[in-house]
C-alpha atoms as a PDB file:
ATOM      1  CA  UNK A   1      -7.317   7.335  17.454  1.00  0.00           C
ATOM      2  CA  UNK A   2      -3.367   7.773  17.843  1.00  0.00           C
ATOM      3  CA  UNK A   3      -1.169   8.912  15.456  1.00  0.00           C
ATOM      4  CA  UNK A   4       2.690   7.693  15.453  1.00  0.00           C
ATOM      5  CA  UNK A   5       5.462   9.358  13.538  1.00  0.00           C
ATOM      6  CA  UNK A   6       8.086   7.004  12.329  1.00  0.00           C
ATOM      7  CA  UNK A   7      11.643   7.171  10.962  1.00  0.00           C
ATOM      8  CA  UNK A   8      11.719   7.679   6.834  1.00  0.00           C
ATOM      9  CA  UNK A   9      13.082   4.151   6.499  1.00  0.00           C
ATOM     10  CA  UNK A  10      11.110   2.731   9.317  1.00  0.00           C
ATOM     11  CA  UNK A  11       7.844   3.873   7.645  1.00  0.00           C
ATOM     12  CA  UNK A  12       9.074   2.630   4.541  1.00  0.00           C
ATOM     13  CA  UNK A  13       9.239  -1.031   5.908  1.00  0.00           C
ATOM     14  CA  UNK A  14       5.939  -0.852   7.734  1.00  0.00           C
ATOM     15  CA  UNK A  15       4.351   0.251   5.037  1.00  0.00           C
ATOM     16  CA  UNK A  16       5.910  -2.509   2.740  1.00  0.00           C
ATOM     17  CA  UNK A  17       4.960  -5.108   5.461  1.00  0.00           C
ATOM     18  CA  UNK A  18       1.059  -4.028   5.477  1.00  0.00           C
ATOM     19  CA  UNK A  19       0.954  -4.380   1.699  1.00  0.00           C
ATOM     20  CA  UNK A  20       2.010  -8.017   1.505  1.00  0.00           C
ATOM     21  CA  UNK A  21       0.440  -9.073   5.083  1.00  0.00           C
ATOM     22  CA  UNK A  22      -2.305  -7.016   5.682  1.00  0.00           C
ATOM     23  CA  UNK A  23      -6.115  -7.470   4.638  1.00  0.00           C
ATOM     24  CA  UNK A  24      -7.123  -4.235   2.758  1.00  0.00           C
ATOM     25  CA  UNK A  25     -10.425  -3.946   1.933  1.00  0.00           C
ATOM     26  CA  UNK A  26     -11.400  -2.378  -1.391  1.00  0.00           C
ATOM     27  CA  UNK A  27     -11.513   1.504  -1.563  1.00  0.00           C
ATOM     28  CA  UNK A  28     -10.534   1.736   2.087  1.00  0.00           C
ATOM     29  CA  UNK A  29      -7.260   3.716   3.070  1.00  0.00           C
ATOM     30  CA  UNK A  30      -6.416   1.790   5.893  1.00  0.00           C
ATOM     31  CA  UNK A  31      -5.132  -2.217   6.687  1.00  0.00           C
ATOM     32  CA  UNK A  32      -6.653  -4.598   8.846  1.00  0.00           C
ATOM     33  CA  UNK A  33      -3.797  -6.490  11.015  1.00  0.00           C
ATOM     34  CA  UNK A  34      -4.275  -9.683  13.261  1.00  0.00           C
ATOM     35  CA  UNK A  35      -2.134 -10.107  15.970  1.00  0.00           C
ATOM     36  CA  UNK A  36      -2.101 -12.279  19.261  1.00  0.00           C
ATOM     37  CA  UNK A  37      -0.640 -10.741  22.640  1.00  0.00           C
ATOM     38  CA  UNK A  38      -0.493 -13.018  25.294  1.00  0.00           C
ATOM     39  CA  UNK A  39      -3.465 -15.668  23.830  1.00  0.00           C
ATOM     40  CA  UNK A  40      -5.447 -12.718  23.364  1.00  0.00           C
ATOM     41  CA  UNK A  41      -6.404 -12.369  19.522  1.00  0.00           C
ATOM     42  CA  UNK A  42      -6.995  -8.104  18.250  1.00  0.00           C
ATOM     43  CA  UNK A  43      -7.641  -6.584  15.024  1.00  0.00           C
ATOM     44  CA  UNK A  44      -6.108  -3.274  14.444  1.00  0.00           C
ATOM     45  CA  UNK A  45      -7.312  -0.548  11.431  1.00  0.00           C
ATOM     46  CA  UNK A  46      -4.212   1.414  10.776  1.00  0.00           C
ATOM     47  CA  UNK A  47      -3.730   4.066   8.205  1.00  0.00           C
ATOM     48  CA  UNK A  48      -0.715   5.247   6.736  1.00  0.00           C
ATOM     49  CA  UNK A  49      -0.576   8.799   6.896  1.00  0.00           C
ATOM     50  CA  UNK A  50       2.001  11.475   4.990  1.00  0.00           C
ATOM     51  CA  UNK A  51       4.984  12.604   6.269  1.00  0.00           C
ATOM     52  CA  UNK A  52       5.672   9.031   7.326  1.00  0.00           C
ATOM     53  CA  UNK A  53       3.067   8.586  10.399  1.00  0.00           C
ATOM     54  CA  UNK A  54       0.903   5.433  11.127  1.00  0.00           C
ATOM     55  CA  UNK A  55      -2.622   6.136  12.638  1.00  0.00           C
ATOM     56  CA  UNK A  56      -4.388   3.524  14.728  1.00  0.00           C
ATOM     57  CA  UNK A  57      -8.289   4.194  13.910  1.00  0.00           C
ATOM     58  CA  UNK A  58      -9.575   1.548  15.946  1.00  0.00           C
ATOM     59  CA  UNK A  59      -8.580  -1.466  17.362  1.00  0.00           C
ATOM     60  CA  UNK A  60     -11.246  -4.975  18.755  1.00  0.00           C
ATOM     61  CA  UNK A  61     -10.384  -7.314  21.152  1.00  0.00           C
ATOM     62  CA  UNK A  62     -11.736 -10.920  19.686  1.00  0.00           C
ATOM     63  CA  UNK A  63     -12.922 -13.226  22.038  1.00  0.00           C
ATOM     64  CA  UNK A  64     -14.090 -16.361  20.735  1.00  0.00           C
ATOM     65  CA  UNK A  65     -16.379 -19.337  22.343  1.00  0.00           C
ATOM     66  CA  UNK A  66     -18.507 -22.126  21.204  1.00  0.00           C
ATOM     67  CA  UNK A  67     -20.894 -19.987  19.556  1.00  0.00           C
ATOM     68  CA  UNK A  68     -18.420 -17.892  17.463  1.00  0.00           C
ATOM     69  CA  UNK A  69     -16.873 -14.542  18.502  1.00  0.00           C
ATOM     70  CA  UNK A  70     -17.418 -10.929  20.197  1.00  0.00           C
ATOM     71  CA  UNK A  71     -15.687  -8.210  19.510  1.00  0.00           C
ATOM     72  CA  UNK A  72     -14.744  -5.600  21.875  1.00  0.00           C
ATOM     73  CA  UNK A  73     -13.809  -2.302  20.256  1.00  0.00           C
ATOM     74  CA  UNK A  74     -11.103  -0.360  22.449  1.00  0.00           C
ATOM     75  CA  UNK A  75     -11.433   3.079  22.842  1.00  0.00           C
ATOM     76  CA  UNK A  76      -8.460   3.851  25.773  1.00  0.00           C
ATOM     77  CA  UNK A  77      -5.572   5.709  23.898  1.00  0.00           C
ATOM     78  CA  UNK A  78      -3.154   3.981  26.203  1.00  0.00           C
ATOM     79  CA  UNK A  79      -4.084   0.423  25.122  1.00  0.00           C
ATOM     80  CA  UNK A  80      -4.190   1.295  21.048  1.00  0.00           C
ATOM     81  CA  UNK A  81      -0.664   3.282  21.505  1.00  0.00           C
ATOM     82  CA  UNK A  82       0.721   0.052  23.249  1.00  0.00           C
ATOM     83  CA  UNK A  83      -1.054  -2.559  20.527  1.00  0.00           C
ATOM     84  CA  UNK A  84       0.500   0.166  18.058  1.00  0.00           C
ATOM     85  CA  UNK A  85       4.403  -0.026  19.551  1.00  0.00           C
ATOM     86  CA  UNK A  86       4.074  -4.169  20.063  1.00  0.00           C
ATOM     87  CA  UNK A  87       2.955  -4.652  16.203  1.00  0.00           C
ATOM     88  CA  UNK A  88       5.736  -2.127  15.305  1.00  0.00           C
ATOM     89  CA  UNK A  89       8.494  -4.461  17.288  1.00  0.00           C
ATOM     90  CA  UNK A  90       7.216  -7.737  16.451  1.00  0.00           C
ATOM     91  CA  UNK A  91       6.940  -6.709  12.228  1.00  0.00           C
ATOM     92  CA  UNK A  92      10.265  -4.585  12.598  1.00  0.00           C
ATOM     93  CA  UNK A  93      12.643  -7.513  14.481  1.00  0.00           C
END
């Protein structure tokens, strides 16, 4: 788990964006957000946090084949911060 501190207005947006385009799943505090880096499809859990911070909980790589699709959960800090700062540019820009 990482936890990212954001700029008042920043967090503001992100937190906007998960609303409308994130899956939320009922009585859970955090979003579920697909994204694509280089043909490679992940699902993120992120939870807004006070004092405007965003924590990454967990994060899968998907691969799919002919008989549906694995999930690889990613545990290396390094990898969720950098999934973290590429879904903050791409829903930012």
């Amino acid at each position: 788990m990482i936890i990212r501190q954001l700029k008042p207005n920043d967090f503001k947006f992100i937190l906007k964006q998960l609303i409308e385009k994130a899956q939320q799943n009922p009585l859970d505090a955090s979003f579920d957000v697909n994204m694509t880096v280089n043909s490679t499809e992940y699902r993120i859990k992120i939870q807004p946090e006070g004092c405007n911070k965003l924590a990454v909980l967990q994060a899968y790589q998907i691969e799919r084949d002919e008989y549906g699709h694995l999930h690889e959960l990613i545990t290396d800090n390094n990898i969720l911060s950098a999934l973290l700062e590429l879904l903050l540019r791409q829903r930012m820009y």
